[in-house]
C-alpha atoms as a PDB file:
ATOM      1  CA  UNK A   1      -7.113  -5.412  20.011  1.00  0.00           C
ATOM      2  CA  UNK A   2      -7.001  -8.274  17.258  1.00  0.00           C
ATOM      3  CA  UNK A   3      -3.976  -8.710  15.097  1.00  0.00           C
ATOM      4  CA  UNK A   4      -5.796  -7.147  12.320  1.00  0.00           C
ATOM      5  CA  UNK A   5      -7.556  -4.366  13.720  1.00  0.00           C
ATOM      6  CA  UNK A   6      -3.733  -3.138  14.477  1.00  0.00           C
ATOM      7  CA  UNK A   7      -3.172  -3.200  11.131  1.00  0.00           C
ATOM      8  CA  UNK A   8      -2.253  -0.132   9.032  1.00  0.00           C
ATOM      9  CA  UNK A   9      -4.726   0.850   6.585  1.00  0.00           C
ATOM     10  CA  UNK A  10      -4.719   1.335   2.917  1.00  0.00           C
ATOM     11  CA  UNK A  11      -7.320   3.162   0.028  1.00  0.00           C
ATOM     12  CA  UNK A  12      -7.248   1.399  -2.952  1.00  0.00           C
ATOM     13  CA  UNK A  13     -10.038   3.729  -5.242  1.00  0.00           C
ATOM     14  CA  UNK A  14     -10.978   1.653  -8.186  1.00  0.00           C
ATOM     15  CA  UNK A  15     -10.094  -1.410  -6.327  1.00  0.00           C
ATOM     16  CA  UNK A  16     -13.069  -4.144  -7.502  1.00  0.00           C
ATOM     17  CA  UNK A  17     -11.831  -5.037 -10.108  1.00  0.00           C
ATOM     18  CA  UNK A  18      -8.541  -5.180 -12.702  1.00  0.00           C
ATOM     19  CA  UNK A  19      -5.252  -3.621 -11.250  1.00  0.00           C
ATOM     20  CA  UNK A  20      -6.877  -1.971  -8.457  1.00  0.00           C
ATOM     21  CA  UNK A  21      -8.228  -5.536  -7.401  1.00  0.00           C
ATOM     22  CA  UNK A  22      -4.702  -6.881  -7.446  1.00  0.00           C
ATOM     23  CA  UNK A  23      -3.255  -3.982  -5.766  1.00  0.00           C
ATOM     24  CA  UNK A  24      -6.267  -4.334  -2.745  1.00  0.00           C
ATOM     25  CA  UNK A  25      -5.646  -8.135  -2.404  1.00  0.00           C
ATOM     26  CA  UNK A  26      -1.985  -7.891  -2.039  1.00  0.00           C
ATOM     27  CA  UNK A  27      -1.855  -5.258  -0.088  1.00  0.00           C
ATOM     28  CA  UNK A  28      -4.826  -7.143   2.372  1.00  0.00           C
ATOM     29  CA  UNK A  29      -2.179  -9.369   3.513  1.00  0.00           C
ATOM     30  CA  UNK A  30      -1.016  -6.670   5.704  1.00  0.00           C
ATOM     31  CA  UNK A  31      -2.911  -4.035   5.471  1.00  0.00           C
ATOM     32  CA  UNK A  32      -6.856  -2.868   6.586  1.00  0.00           C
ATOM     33  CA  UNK A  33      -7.865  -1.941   2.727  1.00  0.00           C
ATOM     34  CA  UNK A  34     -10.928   0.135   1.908  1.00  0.00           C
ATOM     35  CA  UNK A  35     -11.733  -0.298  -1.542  1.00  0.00           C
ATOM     36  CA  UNK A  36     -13.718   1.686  -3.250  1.00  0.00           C
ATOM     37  CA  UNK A  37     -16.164   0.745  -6.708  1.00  0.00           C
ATOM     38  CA  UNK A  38     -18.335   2.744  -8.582  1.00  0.00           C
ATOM     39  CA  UNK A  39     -21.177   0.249 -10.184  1.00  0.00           C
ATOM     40  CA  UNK A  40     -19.686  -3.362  -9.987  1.00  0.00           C
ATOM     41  CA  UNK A  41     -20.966  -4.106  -6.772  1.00  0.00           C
ATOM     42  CA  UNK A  42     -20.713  -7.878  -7.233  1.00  0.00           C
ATOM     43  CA  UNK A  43     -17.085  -7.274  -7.990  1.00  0.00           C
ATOM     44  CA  UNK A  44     -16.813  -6.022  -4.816  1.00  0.00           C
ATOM     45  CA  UNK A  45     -18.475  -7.607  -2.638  1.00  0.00           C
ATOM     46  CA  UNK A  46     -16.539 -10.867  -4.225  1.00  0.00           C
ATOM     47  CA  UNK A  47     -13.146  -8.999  -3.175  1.00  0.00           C
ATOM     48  CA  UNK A  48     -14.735  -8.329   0.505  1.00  0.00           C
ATOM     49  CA  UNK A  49     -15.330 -11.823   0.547  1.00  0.00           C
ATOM     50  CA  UNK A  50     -11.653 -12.953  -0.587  1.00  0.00           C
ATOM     51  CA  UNK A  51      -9.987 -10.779   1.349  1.00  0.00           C
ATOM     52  CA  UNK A  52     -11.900  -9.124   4.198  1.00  0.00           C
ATOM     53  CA  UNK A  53     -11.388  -5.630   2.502  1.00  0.00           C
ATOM     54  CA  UNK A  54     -14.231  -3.146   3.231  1.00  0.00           C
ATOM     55  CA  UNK A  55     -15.776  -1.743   0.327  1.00  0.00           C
ATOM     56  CA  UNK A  56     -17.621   1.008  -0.300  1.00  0.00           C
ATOM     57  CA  UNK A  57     -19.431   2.778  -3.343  1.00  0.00           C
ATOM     58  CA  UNK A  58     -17.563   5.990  -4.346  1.00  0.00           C
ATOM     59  CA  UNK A  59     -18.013   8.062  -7.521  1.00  0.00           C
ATOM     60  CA  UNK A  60     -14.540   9.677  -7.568  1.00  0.00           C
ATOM     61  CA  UNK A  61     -15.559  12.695 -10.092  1.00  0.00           C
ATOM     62  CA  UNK A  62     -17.469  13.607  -7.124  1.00  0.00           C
ATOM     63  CA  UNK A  63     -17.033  16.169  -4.342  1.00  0.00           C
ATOM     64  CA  UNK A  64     -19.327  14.986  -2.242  1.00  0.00           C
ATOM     65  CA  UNK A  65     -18.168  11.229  -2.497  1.00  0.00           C
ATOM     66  CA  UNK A  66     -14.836  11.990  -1.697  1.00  0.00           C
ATOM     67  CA  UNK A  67     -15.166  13.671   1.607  1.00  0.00           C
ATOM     68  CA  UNK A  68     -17.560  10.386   2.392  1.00  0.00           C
ATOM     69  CA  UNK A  69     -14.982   8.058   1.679  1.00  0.00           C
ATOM     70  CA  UNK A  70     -12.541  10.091   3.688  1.00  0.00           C
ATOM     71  CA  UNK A  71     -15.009  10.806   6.674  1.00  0.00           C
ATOM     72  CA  UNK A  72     -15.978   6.358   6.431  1.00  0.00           C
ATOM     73  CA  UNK A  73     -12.205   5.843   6.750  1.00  0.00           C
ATOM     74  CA  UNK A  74     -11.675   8.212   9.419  1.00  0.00           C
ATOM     75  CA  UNK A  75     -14.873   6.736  11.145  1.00  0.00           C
ATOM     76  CA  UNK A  76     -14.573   2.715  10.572  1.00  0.00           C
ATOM     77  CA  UNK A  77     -10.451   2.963  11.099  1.00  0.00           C
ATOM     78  CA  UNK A  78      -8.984   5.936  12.310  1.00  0.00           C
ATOM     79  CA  UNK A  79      -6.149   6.177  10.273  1.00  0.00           C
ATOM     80  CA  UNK A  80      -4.908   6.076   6.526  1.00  0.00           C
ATOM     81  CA  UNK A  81      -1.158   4.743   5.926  1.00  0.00           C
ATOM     82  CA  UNK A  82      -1.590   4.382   2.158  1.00  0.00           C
ATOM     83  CA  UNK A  83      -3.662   6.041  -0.568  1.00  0.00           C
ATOM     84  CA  UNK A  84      -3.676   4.095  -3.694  1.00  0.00           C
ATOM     85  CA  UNK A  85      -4.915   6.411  -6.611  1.00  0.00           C
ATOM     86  CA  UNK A  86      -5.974   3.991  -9.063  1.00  0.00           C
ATOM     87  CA  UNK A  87      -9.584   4.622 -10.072  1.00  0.00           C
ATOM     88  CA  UNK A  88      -9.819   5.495 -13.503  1.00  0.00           C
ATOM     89  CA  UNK A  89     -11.733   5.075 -16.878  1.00  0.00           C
ATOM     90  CA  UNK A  90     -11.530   4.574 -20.870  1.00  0.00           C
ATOM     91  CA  UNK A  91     -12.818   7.162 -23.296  1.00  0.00           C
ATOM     92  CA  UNK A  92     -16.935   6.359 -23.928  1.00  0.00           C
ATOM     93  CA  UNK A  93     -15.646   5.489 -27.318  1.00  0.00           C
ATOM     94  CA  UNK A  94     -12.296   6.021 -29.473  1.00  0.00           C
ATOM     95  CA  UNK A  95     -12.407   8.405 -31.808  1.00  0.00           C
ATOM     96  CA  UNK A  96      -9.810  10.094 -33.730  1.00  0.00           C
ATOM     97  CA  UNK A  97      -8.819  13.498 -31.693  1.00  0.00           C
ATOM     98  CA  UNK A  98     -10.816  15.292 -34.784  1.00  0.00           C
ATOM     99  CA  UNK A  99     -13.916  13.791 -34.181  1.00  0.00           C
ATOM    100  CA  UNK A 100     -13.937  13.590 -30.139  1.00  0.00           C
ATOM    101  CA  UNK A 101     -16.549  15.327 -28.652  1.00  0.00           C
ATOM    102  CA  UNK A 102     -16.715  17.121 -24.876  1.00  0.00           C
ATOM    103  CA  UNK A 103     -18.896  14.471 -22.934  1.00  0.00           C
ATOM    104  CA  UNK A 104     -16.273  11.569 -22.789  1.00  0.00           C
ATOM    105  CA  UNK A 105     -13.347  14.327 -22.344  1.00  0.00           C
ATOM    106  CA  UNK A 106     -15.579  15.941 -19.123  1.00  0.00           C
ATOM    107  CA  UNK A 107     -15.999  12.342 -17.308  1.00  0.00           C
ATOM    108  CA  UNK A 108     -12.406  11.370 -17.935  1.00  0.00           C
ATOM    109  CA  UNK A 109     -10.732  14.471 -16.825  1.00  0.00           C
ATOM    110  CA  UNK A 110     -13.655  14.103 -13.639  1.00  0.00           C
ATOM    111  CA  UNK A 111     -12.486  10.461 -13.081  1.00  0.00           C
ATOM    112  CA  UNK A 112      -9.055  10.112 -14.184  1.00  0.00           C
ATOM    113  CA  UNK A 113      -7.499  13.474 -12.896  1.00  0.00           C
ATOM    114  CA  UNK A 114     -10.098  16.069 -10.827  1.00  0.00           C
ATOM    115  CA  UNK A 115     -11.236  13.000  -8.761  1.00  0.00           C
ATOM    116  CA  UNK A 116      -7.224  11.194  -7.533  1.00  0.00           C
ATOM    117  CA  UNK A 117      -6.482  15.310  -7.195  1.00  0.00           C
ATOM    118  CA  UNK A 118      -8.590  16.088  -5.072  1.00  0.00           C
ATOM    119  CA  UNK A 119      -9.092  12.879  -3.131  1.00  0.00           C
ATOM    120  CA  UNK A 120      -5.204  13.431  -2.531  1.00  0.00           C
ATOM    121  CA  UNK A 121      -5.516  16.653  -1.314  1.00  0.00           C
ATOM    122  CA  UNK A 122      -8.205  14.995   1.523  1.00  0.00           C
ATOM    123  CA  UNK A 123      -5.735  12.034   2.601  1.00  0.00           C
ATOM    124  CA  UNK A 124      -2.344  14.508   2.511  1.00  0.00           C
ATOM    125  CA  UNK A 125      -4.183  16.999   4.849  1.00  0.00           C
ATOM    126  CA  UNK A 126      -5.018  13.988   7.183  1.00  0.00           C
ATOM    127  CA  UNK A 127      -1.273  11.888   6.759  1.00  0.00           C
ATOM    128  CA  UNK A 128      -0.054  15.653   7.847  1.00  0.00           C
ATOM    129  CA  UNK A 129      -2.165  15.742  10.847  1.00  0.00           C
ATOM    130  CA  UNK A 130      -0.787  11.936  11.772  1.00  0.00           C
ATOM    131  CA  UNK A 131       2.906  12.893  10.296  1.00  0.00           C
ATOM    132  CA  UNK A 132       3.525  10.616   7.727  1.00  0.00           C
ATOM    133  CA  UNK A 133       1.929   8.234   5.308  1.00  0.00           C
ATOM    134  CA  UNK A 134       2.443   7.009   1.177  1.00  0.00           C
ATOM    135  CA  UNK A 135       0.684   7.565  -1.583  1.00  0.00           C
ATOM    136  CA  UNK A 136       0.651   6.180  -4.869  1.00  0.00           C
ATOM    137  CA  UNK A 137      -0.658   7.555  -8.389  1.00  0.00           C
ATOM    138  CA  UNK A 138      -1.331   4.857 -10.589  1.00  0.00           C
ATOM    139  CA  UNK A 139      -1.124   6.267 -14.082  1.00  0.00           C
ATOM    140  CA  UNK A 140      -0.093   4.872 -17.577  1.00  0.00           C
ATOM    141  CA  UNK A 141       2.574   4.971 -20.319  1.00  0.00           C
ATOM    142  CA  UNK A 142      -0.514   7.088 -22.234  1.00  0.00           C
ATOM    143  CA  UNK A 143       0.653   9.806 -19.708  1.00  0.00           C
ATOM    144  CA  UNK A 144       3.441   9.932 -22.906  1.00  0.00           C
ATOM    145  CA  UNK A 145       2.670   8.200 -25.740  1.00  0.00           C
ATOM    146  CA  UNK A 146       0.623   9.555 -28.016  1.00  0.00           C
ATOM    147  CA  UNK A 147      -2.888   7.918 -29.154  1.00  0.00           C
ATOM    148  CA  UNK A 148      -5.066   9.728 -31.514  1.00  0.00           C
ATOM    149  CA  UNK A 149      -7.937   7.988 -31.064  1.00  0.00           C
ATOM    150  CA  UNK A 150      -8.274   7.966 -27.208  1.00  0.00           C
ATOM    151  CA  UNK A 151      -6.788  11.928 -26.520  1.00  0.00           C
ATOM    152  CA  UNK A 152      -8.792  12.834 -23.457  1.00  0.00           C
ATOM    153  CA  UNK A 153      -7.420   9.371 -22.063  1.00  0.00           C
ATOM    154  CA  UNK A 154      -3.883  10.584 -22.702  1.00  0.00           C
ATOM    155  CA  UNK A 155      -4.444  14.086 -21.492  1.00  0.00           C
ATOM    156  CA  UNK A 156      -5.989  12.944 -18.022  1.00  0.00           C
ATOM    157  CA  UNK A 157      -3.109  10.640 -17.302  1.00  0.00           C
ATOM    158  CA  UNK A 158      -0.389  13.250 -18.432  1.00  0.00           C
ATOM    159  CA  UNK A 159      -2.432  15.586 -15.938  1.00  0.00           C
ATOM    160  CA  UNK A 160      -2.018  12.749 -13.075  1.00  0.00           C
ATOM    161  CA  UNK A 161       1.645  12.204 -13.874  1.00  0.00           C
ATOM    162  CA  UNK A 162       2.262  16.006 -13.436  1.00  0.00           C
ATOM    163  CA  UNK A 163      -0.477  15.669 -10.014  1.00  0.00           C
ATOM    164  CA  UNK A 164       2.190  12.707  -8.483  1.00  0.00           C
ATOM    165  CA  UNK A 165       5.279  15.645  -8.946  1.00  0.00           C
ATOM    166  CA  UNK A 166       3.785  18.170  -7.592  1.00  0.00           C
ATOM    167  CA  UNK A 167       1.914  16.017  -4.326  1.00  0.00           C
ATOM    168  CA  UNK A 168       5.409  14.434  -3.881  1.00  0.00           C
ATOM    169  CA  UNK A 169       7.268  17.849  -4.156  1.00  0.00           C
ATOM    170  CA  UNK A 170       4.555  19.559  -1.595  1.00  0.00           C
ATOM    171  CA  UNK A 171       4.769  16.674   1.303  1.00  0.00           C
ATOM    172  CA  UNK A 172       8.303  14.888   0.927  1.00  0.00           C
ATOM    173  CA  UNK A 173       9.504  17.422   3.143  1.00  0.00           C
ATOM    174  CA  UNK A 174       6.944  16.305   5.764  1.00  0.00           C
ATOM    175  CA  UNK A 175       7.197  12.535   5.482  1.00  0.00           C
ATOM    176  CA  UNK A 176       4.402  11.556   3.211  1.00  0.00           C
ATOM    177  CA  UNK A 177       6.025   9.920   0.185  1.00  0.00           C
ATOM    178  CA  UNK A 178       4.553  10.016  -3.095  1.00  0.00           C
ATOM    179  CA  UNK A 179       5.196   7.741  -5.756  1.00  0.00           C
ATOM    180  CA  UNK A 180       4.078   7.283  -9.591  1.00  0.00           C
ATOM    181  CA  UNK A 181       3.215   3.794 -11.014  1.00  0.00           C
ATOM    182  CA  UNK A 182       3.042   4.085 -14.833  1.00  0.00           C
ATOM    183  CA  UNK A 183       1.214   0.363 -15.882  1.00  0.00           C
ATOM    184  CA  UNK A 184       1.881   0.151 -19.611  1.00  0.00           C
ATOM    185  CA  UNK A 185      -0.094  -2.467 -21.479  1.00  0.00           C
ATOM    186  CA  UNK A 186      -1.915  -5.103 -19.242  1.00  0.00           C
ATOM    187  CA  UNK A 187      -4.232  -7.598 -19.008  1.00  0.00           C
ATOM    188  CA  UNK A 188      -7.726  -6.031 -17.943  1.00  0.00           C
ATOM    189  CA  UNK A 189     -11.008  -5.271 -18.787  1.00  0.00           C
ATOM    190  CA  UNK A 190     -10.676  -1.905 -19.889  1.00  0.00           C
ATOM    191  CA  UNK A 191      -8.620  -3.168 -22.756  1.00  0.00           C
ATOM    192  CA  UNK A 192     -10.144  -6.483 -23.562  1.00  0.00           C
ATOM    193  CA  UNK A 193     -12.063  -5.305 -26.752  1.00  0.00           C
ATOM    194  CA  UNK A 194      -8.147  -4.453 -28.513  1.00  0.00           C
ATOM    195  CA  UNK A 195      -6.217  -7.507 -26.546  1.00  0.00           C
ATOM    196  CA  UNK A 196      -5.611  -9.018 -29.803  1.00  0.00           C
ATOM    197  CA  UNK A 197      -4.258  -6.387 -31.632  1.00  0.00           C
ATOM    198  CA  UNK A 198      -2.036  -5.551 -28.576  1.00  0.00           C
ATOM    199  CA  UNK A 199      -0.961  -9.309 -28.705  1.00  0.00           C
ATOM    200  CA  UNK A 200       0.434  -9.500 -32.374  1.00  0.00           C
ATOM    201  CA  UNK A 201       1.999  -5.849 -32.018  1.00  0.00           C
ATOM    202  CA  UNK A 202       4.027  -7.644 -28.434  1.00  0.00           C
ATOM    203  CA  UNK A 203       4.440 -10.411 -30.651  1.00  0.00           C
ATOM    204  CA  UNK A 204       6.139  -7.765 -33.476  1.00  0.00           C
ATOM    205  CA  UNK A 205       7.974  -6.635 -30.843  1.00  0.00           C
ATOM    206  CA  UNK A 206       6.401  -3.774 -29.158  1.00  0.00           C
ATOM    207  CA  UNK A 207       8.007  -4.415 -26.008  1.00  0.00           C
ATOM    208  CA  UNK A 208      11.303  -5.490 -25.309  1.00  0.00           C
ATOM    209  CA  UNK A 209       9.848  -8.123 -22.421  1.00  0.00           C
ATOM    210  CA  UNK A 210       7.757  -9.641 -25.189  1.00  0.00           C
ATOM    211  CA  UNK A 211       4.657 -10.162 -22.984  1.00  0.00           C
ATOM    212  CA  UNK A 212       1.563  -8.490 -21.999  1.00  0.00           C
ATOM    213  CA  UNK A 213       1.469  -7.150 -18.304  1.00  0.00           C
ATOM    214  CA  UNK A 214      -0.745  -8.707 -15.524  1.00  0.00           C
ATOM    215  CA  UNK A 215      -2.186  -6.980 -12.945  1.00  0.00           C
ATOM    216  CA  UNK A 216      -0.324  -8.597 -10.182  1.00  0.00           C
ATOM    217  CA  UNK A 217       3.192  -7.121 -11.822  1.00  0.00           C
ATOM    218  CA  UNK A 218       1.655  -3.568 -10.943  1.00  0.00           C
ATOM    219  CA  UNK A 219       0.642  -4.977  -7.175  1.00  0.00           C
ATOM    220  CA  UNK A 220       3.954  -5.930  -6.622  1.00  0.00           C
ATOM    221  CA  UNK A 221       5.401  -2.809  -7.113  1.00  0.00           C
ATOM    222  CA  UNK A 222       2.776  -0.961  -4.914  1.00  0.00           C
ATOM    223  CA  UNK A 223       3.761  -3.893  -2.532  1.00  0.00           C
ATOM    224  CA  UNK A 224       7.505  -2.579  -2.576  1.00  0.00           C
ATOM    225  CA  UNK A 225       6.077   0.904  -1.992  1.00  0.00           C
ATOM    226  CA  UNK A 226       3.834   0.295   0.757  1.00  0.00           C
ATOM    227  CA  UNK A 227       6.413  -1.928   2.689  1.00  0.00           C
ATOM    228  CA  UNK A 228       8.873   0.933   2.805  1.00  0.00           C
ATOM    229  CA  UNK A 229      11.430  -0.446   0.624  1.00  0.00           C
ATOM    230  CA  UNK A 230      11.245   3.249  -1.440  1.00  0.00           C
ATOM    231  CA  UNK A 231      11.029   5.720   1.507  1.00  0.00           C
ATOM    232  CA  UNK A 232      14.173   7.637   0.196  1.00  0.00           C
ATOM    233  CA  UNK A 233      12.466   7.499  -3.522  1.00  0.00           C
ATOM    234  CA  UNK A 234      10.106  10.315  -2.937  1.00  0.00           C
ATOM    235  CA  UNK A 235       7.991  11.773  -6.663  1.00  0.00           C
ATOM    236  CA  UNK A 236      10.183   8.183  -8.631  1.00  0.00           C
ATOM    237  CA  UNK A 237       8.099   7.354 -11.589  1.00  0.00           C
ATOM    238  CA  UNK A 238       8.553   3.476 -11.847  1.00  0.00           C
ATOM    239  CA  UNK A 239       7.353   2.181 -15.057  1.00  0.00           C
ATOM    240  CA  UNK A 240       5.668  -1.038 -15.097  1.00  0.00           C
ATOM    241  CA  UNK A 241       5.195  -1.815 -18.914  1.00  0.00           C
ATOM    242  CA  UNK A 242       8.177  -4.753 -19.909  1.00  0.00           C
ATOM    243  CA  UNK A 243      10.489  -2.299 -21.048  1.00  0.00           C
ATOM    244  CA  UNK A 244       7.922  -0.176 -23.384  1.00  0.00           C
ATOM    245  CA  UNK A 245       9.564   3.148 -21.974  1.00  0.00           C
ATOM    246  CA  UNK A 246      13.229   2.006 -23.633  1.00  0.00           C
ATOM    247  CA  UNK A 247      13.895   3.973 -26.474  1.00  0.00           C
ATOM    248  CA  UNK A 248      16.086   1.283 -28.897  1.00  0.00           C
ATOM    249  CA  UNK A 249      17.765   1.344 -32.132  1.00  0.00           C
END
C-alpha cells in the first residue's frame, strides 16, 4: 500500500474554490481529500492538479447528490476521517429584508443549511459504524450579526450554527467531534463585488485586527482540528474574523 493510499481521508464540500480551496489544499498534505464543486469545473480540476485531491461534481441542495458523494467516498476510499461542511452560497441578489423574495431564500436555505444537514447526517451514520471521526461546520459571523439586505444569508448560517450544537451534542459521546468555524470577513469571491467598502469600514476600525481575513487563516484552524489538537473541544465555536466577535467600548 503507498504512503498515500494509507492516508486518512477528508470531504471538503465547496472545496474548488475560496475557503473551501484553502481548507482542501492544506488539509492534502496529509490527508486523501474529496472535494466536491458544483459548476466551476476548471476550478477543480486546477485543485486536482495542485494537489492530487479527487473531485467530484455535487449539488449539495440535493438528496440524490449527497448519497452519491457518500456512496463515491465509500467506493474510491473506504473511509471518511473528516467532513468539512463548507459549501455554501450568497443571496441571488441583496435586497433589503422588505423586498426579498422566496427564490433566493429556497436555494440558500437548500445550499447553506438542508444540504451540510443532511450530508452530516450521511458521514455521522458512517464515522459511527467506523467509531470515530471530525467534522467541521464552516459557518460565518452572519450566523449573528444582523444584515438587512442579505436575511436569508443570515438565517441559513444561524440555522448551521445551531446544526454544529446539536451534531456535536448527538455524537461527542461516541467519538466523532464536531466543531464550528465562524470565518468573519475574508478575502473571496463571494464578496469581491463589496471588498472595498469592507476595506475602508477595517480601515475605520471594524475589526480590532485591522485586516481583512484570507482564506488560509480559516485552513489553519481546520488544520488544528483535523490534526487532533481539539479532541477534548467537542461543539467549540472558534471564530475566525480578527477579533470582529469582541464587543469593545
Amino acid at each position: 500500500m503507498s504512503d498515500r493510499a494509507s492516508r486518512p481521508v477528508a470531504l471538503v464540500t465547496g472545496g474548488s474554490r475560496g475557503i473551501g480551496r484553502a481548507i482542501a489544499v492544506e488539509l492534502a498534505r496529509t490527508h486523501q481529500v474529496v472535494a466536491t464543486y458544483r459548476s466551476r469545473r476548471d476550478c477543480a480540476e486546477s485543485l486536482e492538479r495542485e494537489t492530487g485531491a479527487t473531485i467530484f461534481r455535487c449539488d449539495i441542495s440535493s438528496r440524490g447528490d449527497r448519497a452519491a458523494l457518500l456512496d463515491f467516498t465509500r467506493e474510491r476510499l473506504g473511509r471518511l476521517d473528516l467532513l468539512v461542511n463548507n459549501a455554501g452560497m450568497a443571496p441571488l441578489e441583496r435586497r433589503d429584508i422588505l423586498e426579498a423574495g422566496e427564490e433566493s431564500f429556497d436555494a440558500l436555505i437548500g445550499a447553506n443549511l438542508k444540504g451540510p444537514y443532511f450530508l452530516t447526517q450521511l458521514a455521522a451514520r458512517w464515522m459511527l459504524e467506523r467509531g470515530g471521526g471530525r467534522i467541521v461546520f464552516i459557518t460565518s459571523v452572519s450566523a449573528y450579526a444582523a444584515s438587512v439586505s442579505r436575511g436569508e444569508y443570515c438565517v441559513s448560517k444561524a440555522g448551521l450554527s445551531m446544526a454544529a450544537a446539536l451534531y456535536a451534542a448527538r455524537l461527542a459521546p461516541h467519538g466523532v467531534q464536531v466543531f464550528e468555524v465562524r470565518p468573519g470577513i475574508i478575502r473571496t469571491d463571494m464578496i469581491a463585488k463589496v471588498a472595498q467598502a469592507y476595506e475602508e469600514r477595517i480601515a475605520a476600525g471594524l475589526l480590532p485586527q485591522g485586516r481583512m481575513g484570507e482564506p488560509e487563516d480559516v485552513a489553519r484552524v481546520v488544520r488544528a482540528i483535523a490534526d487532533g489538537q481539539l479532541d477534548y473541544c467537542a461543539g467549540q465555536v472558534l471564530d475566525v474574523d480578527g477579533g470582529f466577535h469582541l464587543r469593545t467600548l
